[in-house]
C-alpha atoms as a PDB file:
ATOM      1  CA  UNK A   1     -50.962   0.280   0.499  1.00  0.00           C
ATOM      2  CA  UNK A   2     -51.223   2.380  -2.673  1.00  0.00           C
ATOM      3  CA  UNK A   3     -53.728   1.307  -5.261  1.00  0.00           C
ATOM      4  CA  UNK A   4     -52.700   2.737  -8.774  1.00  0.00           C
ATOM      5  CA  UNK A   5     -55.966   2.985 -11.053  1.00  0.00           C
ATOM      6  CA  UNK A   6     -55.129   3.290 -14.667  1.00  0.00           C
ATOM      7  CA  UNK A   7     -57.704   3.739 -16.963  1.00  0.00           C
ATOM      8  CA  UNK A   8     -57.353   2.248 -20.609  1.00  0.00           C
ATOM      9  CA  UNK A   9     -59.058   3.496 -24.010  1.00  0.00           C
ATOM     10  CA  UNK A  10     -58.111   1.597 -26.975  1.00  0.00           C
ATOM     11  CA  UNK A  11     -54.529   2.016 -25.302  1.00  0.00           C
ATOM     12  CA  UNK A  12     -53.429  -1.482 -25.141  1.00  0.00           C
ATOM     13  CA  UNK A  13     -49.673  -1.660 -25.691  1.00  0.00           C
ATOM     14  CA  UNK A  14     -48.998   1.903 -24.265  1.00  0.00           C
ATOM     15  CA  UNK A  15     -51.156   0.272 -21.244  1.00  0.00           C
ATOM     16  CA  UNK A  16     -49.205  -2.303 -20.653  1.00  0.00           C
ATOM     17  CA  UNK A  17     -45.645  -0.367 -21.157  1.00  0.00           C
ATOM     18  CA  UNK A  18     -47.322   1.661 -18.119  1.00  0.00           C
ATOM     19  CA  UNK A  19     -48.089  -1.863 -16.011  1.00  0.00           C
ATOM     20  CA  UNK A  20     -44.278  -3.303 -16.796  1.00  0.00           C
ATOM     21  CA  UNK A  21     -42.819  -0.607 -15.516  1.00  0.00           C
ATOM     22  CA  UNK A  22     -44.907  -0.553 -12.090  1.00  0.00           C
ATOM     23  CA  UNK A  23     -44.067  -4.104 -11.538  1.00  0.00           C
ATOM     24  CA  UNK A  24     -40.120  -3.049 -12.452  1.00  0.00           C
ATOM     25  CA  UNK A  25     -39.784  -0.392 -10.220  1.00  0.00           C
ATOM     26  CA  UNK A  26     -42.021  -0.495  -7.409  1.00  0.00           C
ATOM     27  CA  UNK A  27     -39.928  -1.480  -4.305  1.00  0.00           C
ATOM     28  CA  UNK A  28     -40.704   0.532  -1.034  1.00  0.00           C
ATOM     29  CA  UNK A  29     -44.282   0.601  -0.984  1.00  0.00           C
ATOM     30  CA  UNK A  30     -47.386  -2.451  -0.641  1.00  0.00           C
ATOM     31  CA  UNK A  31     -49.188  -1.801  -4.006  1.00  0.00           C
ATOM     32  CA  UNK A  32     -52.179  -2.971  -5.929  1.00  0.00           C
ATOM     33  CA  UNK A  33     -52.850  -1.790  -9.570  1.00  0.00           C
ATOM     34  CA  UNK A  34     -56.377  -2.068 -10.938  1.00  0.00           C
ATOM     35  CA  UNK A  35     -56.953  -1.618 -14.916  1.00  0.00           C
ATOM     36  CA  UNK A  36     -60.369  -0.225 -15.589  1.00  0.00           C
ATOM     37  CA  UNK A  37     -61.258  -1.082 -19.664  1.00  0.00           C
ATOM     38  CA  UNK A  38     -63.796   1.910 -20.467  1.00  0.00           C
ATOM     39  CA  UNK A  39     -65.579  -0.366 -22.591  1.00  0.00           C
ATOM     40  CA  UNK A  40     -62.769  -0.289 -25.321  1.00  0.00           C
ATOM     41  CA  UNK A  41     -64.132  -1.361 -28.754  1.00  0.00           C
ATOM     42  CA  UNK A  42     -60.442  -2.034 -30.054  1.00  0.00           C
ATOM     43  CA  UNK A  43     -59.116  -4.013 -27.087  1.00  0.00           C
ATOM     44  CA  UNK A  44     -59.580  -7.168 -25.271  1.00  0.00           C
ATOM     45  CA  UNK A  45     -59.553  -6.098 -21.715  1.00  0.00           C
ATOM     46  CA  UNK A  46     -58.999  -9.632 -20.502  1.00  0.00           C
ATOM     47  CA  UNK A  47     -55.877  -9.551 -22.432  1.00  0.00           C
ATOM     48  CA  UNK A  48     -54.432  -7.713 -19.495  1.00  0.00           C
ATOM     49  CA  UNK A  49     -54.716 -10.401 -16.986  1.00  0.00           C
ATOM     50  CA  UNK A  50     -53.215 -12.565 -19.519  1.00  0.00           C
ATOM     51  CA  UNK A  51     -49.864 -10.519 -19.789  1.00  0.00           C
ATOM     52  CA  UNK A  52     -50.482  -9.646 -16.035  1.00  0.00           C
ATOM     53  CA  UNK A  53     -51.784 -12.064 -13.685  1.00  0.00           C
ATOM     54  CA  UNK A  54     -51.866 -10.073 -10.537  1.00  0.00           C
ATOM     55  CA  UNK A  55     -53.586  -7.060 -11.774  1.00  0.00           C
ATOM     56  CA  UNK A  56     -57.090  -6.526 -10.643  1.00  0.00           C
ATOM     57  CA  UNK A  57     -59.294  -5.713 -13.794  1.00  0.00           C
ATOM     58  CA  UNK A  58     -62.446  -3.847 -13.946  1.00  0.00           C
ATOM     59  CA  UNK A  59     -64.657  -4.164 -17.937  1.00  0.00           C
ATOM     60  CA  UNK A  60     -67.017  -1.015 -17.651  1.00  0.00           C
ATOM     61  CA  UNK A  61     -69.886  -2.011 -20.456  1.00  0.00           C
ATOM     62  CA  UNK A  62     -69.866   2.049 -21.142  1.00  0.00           C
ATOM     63  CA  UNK A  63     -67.097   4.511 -21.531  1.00  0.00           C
ATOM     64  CA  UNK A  64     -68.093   7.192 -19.032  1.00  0.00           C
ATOM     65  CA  UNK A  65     -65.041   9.280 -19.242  1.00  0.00           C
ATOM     66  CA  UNK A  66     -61.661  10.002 -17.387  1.00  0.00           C
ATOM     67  CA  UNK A  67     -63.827  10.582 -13.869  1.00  0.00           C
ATOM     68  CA  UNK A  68     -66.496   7.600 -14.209  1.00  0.00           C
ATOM     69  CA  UNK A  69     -63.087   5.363 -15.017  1.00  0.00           C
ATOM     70  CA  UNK A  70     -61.482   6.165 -11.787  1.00  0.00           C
ATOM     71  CA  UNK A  71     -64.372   6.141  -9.573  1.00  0.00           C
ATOM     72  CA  UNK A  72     -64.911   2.558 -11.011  1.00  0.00           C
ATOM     73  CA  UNK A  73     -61.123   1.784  -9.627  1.00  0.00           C
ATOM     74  CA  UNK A  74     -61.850   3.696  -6.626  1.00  0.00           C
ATOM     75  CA  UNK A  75     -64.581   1.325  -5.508  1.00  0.00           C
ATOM     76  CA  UNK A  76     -62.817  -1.874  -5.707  1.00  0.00           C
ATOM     77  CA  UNK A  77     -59.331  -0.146  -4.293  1.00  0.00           C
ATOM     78  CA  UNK A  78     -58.218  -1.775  -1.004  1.00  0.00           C
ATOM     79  CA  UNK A  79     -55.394   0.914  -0.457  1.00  0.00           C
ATOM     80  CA  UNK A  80     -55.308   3.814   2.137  1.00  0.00           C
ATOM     81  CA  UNK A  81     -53.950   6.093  -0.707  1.00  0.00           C
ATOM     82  CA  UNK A  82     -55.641   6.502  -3.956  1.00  0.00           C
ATOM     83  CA  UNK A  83     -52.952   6.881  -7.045  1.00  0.00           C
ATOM     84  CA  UNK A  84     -54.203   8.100 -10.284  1.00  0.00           C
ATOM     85  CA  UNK A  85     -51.568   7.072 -13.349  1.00  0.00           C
ATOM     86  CA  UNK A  86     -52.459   7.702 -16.966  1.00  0.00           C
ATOM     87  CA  UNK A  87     -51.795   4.864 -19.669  1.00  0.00           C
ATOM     88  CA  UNK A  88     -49.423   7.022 -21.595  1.00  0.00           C
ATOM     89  CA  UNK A  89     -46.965   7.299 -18.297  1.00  0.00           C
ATOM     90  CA  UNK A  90     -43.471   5.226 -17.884  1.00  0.00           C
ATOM     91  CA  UNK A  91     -41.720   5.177 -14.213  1.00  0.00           C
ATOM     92  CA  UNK A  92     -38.183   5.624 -14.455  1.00  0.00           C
ATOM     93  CA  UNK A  93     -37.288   4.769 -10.961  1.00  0.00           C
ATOM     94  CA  UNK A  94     -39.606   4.138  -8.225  1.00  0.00           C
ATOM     95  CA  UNK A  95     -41.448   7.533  -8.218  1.00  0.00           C
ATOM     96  CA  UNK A  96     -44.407   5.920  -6.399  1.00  0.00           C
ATOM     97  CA  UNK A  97     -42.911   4.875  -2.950  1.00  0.00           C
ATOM     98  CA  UNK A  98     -41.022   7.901  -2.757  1.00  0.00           C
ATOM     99  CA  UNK A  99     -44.030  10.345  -4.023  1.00  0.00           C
ATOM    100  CA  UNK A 100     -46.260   7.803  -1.395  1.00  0.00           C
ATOM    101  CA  UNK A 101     -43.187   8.434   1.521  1.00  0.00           C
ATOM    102  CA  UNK A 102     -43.287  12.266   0.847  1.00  0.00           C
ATOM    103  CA  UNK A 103     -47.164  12.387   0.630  1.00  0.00           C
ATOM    104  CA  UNK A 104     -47.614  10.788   4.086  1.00  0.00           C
ATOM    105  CA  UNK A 105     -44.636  12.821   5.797  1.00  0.00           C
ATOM    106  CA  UNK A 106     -46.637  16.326   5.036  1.00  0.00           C
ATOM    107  CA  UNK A 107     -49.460  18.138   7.214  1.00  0.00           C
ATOM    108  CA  UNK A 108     -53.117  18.266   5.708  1.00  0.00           C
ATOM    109  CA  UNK A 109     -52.079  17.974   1.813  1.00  0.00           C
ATOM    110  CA  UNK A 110     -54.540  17.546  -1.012  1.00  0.00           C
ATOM    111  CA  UNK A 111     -53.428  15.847  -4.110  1.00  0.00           C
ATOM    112  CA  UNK A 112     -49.847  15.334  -4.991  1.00  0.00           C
ATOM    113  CA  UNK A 113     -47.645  15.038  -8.395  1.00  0.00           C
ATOM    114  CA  UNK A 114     -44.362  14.604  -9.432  1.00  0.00           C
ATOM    115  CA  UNK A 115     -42.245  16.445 -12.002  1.00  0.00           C
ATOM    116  CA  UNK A 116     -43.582  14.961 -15.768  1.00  0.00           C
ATOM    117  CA  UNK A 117     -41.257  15.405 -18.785  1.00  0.00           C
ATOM    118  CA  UNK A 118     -41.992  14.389 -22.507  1.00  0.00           C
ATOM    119  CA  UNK A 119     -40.333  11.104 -23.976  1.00  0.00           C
ATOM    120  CA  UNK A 120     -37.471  13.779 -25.238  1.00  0.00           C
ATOM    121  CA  UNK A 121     -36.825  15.339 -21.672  1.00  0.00           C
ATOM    122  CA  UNK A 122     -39.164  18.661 -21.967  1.00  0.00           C
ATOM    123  CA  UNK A 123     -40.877  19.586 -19.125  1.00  0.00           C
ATOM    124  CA  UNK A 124     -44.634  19.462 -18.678  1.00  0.00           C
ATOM    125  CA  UNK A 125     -46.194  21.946 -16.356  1.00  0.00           C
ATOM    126  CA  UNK A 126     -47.515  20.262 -13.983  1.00  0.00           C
ATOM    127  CA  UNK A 127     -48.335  22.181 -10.599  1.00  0.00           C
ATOM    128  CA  UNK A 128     -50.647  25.409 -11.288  1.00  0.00           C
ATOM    129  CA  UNK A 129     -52.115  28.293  -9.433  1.00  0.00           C
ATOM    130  CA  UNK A 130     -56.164  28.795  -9.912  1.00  0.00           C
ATOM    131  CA  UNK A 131     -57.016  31.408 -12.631  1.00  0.00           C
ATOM    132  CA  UNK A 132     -57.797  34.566 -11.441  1.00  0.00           C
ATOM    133  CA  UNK A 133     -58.290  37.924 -12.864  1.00  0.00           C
ATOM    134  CA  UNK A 134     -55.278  39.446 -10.858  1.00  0.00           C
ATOM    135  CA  UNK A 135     -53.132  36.341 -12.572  1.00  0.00           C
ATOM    136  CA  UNK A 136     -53.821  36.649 -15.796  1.00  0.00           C
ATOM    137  CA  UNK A 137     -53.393  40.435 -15.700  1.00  0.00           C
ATOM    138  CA  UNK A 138     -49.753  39.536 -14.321  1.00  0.00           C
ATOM    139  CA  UNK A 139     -49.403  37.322 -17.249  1.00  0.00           C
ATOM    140  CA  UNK A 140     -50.041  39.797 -19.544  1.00  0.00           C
ATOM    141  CA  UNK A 141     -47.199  41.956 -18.171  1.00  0.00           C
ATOM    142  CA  UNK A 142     -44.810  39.184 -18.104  1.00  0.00           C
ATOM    143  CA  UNK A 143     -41.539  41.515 -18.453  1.00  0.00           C
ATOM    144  CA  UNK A 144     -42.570  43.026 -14.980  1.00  0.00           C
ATOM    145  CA  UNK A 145     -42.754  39.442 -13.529  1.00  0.00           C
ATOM    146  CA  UNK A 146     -38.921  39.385 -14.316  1.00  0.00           C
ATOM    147  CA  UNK A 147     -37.657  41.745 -12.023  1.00  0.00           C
ATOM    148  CA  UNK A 148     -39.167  39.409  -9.106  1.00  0.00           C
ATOM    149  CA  UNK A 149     -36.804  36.619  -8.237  1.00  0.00           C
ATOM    150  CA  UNK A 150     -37.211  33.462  -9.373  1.00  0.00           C
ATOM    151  CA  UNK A 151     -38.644  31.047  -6.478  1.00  0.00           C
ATOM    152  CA  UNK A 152     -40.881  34.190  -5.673  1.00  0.00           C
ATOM    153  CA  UNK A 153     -42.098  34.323  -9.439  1.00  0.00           C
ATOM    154  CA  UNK A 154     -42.773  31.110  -9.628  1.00  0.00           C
ATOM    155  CA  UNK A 155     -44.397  30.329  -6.539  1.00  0.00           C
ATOM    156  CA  UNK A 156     -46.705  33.517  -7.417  1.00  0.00           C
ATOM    157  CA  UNK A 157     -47.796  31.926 -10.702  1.00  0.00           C
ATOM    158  CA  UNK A 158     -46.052  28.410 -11.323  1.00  0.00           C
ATOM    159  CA  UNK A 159     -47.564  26.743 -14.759  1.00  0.00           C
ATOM    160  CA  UNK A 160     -44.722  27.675 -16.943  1.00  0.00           C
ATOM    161  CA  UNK A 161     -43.187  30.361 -14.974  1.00  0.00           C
ATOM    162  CA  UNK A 162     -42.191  26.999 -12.649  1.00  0.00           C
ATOM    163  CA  UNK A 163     -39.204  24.842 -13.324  1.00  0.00           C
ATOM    164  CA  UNK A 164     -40.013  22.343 -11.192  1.00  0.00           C
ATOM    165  CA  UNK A 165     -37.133  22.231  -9.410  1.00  0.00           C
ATOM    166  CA  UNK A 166     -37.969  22.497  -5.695  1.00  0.00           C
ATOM    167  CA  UNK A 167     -41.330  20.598  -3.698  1.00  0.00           C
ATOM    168  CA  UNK A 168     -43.644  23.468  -3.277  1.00  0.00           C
ATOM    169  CA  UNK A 169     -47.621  23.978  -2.200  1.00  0.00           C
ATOM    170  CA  UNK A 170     -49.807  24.432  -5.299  1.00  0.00           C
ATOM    171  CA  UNK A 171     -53.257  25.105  -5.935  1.00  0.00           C
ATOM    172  CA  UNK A 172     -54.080  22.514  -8.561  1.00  0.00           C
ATOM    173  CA  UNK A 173     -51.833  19.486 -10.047  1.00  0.00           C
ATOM    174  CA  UNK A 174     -51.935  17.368 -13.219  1.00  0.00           C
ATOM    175  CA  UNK A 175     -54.654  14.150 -13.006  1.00  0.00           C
ATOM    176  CA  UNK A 176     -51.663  12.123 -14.854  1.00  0.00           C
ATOM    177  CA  UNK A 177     -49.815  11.225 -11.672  1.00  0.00           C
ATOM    178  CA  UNK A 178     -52.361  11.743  -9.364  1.00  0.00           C
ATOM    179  CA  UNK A 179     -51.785  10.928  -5.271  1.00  0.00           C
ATOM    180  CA  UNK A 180     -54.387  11.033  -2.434  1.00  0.00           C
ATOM    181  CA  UNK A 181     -55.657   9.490   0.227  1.00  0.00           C
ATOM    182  CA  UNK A 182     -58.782   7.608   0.869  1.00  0.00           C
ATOM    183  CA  UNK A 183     -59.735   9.955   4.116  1.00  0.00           C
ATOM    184  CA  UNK A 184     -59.479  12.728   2.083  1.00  0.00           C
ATOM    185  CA  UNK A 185     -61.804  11.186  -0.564  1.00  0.00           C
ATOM    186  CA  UNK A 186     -64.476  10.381   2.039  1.00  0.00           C
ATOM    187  CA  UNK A 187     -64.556  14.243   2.718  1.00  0.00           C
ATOM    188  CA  UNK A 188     -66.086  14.518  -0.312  1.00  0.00           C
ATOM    189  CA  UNK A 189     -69.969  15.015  -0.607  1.00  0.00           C
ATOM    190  CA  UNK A 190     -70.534  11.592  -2.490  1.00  0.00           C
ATOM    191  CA  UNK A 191     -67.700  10.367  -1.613  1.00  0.00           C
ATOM    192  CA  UNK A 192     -65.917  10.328  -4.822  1.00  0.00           C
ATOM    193  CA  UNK A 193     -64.416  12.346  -7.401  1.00  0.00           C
ATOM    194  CA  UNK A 194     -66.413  14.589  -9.026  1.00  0.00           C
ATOM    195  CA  UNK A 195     -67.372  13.506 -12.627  1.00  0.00           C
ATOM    196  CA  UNK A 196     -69.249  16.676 -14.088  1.00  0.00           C
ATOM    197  CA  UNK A 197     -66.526  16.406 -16.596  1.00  0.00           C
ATOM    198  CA  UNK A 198     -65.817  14.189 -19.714  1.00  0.00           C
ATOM    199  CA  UNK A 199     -62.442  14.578 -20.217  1.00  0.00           C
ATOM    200  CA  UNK A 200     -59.925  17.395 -19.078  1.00  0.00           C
ATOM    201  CA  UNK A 201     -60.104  19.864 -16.494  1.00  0.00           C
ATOM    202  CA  UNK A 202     -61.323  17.122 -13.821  1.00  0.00           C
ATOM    203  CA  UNK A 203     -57.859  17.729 -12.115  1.00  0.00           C
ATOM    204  CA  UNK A 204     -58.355  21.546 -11.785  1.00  0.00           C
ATOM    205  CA  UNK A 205     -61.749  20.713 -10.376  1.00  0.00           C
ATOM    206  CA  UNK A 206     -60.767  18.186  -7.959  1.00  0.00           C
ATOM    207  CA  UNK A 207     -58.459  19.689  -6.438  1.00  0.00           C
ATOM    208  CA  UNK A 208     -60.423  22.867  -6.275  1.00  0.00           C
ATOM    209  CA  UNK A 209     -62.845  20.888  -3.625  1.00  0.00           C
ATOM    210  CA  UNK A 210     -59.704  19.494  -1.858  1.00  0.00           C
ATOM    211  CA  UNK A 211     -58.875  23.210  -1.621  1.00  0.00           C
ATOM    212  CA  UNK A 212     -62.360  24.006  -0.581  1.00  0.00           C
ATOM    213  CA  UNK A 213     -61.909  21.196   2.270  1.00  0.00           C
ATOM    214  CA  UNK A 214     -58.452  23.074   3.805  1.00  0.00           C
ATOM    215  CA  UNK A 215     -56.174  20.805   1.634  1.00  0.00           C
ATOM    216  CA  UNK A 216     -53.813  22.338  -0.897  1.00  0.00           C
ATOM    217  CA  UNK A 217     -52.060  20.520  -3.376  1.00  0.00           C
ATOM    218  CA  UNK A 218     -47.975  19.766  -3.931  1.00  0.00           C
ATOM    219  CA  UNK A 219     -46.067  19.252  -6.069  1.00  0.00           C
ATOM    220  CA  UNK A 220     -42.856  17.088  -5.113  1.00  0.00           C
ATOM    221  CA  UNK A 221     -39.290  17.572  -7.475  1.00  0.00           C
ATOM    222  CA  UNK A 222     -38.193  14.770  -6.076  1.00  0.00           C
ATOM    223  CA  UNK A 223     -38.295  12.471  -8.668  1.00  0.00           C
ATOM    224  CA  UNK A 224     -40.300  12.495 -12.708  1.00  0.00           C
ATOM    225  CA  UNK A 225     -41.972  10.031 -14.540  1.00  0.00           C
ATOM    226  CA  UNK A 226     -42.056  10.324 -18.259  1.00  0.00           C
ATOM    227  CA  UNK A 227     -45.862  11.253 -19.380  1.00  0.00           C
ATOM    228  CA  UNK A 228     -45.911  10.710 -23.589  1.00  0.00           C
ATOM    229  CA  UNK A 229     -49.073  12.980 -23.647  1.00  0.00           C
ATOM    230  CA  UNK A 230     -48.607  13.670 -27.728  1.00  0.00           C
ATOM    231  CA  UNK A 231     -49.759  16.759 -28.298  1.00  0.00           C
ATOM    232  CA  UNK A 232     -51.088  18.071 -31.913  1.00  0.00           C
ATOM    233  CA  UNK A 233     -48.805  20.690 -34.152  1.00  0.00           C
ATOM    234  CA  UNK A 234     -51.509  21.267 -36.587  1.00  0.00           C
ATOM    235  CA  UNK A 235     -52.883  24.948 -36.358  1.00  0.00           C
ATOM    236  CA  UNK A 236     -56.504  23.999 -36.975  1.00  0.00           C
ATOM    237  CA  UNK A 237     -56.056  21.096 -34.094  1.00  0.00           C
ATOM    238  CA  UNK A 238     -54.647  23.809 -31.719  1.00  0.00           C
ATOM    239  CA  UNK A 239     -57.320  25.684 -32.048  1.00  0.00           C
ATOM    240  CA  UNK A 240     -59.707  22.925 -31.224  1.00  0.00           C
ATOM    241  CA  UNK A 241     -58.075  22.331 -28.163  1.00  0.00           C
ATOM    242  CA  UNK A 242     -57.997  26.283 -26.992  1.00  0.00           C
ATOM    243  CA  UNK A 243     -61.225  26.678 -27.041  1.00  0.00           C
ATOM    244  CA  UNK A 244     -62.036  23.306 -25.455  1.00  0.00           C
ATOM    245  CA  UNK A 245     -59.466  24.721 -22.670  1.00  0.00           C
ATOM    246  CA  UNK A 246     -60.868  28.085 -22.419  1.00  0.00           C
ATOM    247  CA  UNK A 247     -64.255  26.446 -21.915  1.00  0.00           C
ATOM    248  CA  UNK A 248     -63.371  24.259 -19.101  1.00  0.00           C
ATOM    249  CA  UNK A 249     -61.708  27.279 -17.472  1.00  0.00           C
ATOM    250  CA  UNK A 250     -64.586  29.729 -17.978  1.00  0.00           C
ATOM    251  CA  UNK A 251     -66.536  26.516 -16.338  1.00  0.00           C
ATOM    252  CA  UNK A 252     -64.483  26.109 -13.613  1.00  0.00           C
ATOM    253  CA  UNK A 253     -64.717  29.838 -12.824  1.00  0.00           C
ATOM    254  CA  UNK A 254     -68.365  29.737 -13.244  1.00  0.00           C
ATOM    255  CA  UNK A 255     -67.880  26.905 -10.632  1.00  0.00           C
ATOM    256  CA  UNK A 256     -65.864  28.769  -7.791  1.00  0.00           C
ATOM    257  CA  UNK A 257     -66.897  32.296  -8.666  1.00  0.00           C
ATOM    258  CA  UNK A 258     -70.300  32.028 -10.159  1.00  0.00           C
ATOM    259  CA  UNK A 259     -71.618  33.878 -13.411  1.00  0.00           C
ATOM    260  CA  UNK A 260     -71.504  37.673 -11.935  1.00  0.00           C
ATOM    261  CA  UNK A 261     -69.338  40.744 -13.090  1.00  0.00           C
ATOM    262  CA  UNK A 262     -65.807  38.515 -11.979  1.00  0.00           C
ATOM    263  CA  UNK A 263     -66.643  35.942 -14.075  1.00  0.00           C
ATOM    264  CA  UNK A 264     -67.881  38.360 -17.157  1.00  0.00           C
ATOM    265  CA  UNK A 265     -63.888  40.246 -15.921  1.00  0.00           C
ATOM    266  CA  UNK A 266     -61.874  37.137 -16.428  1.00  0.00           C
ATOM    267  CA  UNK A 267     -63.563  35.719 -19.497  1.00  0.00           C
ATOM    268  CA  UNK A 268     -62.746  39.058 -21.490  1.00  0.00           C
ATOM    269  CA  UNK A 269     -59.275  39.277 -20.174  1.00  0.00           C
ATOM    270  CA  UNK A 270     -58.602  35.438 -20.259  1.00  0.00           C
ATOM    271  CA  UNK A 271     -60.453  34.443 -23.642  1.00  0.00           C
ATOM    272  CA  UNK A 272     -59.098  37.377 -25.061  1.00  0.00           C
ATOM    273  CA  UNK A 273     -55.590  36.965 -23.998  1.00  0.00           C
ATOM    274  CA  UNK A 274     -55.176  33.068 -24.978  1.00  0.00           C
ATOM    275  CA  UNK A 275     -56.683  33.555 -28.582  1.00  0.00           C
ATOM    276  CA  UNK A 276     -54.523  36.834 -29.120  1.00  0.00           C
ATOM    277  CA  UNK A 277     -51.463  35.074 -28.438  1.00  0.00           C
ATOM    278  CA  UNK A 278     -52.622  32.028 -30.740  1.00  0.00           C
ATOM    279  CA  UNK A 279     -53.504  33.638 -33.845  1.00  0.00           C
ATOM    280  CA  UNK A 280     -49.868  35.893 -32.910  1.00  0.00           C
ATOM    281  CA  UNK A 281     -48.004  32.526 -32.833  1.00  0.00           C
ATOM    282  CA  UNK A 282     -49.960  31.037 -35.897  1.00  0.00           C
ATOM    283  CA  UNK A 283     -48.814  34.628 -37.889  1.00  0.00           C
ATOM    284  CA  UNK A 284     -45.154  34.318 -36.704  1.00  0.00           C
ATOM    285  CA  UNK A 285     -44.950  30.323 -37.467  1.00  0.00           C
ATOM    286  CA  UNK A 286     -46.204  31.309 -41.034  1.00  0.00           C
ATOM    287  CA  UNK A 287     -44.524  34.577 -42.173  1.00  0.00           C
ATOM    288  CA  UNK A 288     -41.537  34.206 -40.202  1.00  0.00           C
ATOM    289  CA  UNK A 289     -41.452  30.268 -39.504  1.00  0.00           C
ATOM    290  CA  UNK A 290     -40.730  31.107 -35.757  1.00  0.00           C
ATOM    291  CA  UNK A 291     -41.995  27.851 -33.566  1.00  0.00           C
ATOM    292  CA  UNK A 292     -43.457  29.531 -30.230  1.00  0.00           C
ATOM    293  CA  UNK A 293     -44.203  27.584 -27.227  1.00  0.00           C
END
């Protein structure tokens, strides 16, 4: 059985969009979804099993963040595989018994996701390599990187040099559609997922220790579940976010690599490569009204 922990924040109706189409498309596969309220102040949690009867529904009386909210799930889940599904996603077909048949069919994997596209069909980037100093050097010299083929490109640095269009070993995949098993979870020091971090960048870290454990991640083509995920286009928002991102990256480093002369490498090339190209796309959009991804 697969238990499918969402956790809701003042998400109600995008919540329940999430729940209906479970309970549409779920066929092939023994399922239990648990709602964890992190102590919304807008919503009713109990509202839920109102709409949904069957749902199991956990009130948390504080909001302790994405991790704390699926731990909370993870306690009361009955499943032998763990799957973590964001409010804001909508299945489309029944991506969970065939992400749950692939999962089971492959040796010693980690986490698992599927391909995630925007409401509009863009593509999120959703399996990743681990930052590294080599990497982002590569990145920087991105017209060398064409002259490799394609599969071998992308496998080298996937993010958005990855189409998603064949199942592939990763290093780290996206928290959103989340899929692993219990065993694997009770390798874990606790056992549980780590929750060192608010919001963002959990994923990365997760499935860093999975790594650590002998278990890479993958990411499956197989079949994509639209993830809304709305993103801000305002300049001074975008910068907000980049330097909560670079942050949780230079932590994460500081995690795997510790705070010696690799970590003091990457931060000057990294930092400094992800707020040139900002302030470059912020000049273009303005003087040239050129809209850079």
């Amino acid at each position: 059985m697969v238990s499918i922990i969402i956790v809701n924040y003042n998400t109600f109706e995008i919540t329940c969009n999430c729940i209906e189409s479970i309970l549409l498309y779920t066929k092939e596969v023994p399922y239990e979804v648990i709602v964890v309220d992190n102590a919304s102040p807008k919503d009713d949690p109990d509202a839920f099993l109102v709409r949904f009867p069957s749902i199991r529904l956990i009130k948390s009386t504080v909001n302790g963040g994405f991790a704390k909210g699926n731990n909370l799930g993870i306690e009361a889940a009955q499943g032998s595989h763990i799957l973590l599904l964001n409010s804001d996603t909508l299945l489309k077909e029944d991506s969970i018994s065939k992400a749950y048949a692939h999962y089971i069919a492959l040796p010693k994997v980690g986490a698992l996701t599927v391909r995630l596209i925007y409401p509009d069909g863009r593509l999120q980037h959703t399996g990743r390599k681990f930052r590294s100093i080599s990497r982002e050097l590569l990145d920087l010299a991105r017209p060398l990187l064409k002259l490799l083929p394609y599969k071998q490109r992308a496998q080298l640095m996937m993010n958005q040099y990855f189409r998603a269009d064949f199942d592939t070993y990763t290093d780290w995949v996206s928290g959103a559609f989340m899929l692993f098993s219990q065993e694997l979870l009770q390798l874990l020091p606790e056992p549980k997922l780590d929750e060192r971090f608010f919001m963002y960048g959990e994923d990365h870290l997760w499935c860093y220790q999975f790594h650590k454990l002998g278990y890479d991640s993958y990411f499956y083509a197989g079949t994509e579940v639209i993830h809304i995920h709305a993103a801000s286009t305002h300049p001074e928002q975008q910068l907000k976010i980049l330097k909560k991102t670079i942050a949780l990256e230079l932590d994460i480093m500081a995690y795997r690599k510790g705070k010696g002369i690799y970590y003091a490498l990457f931060y000057l090339i990294f930092a400094g490569k992800e707020n040139l190209r900002y302030y470059i796309k912020v000049l273009l959009k303005k003087y040239l009204n050129i809209q850079l991804r």
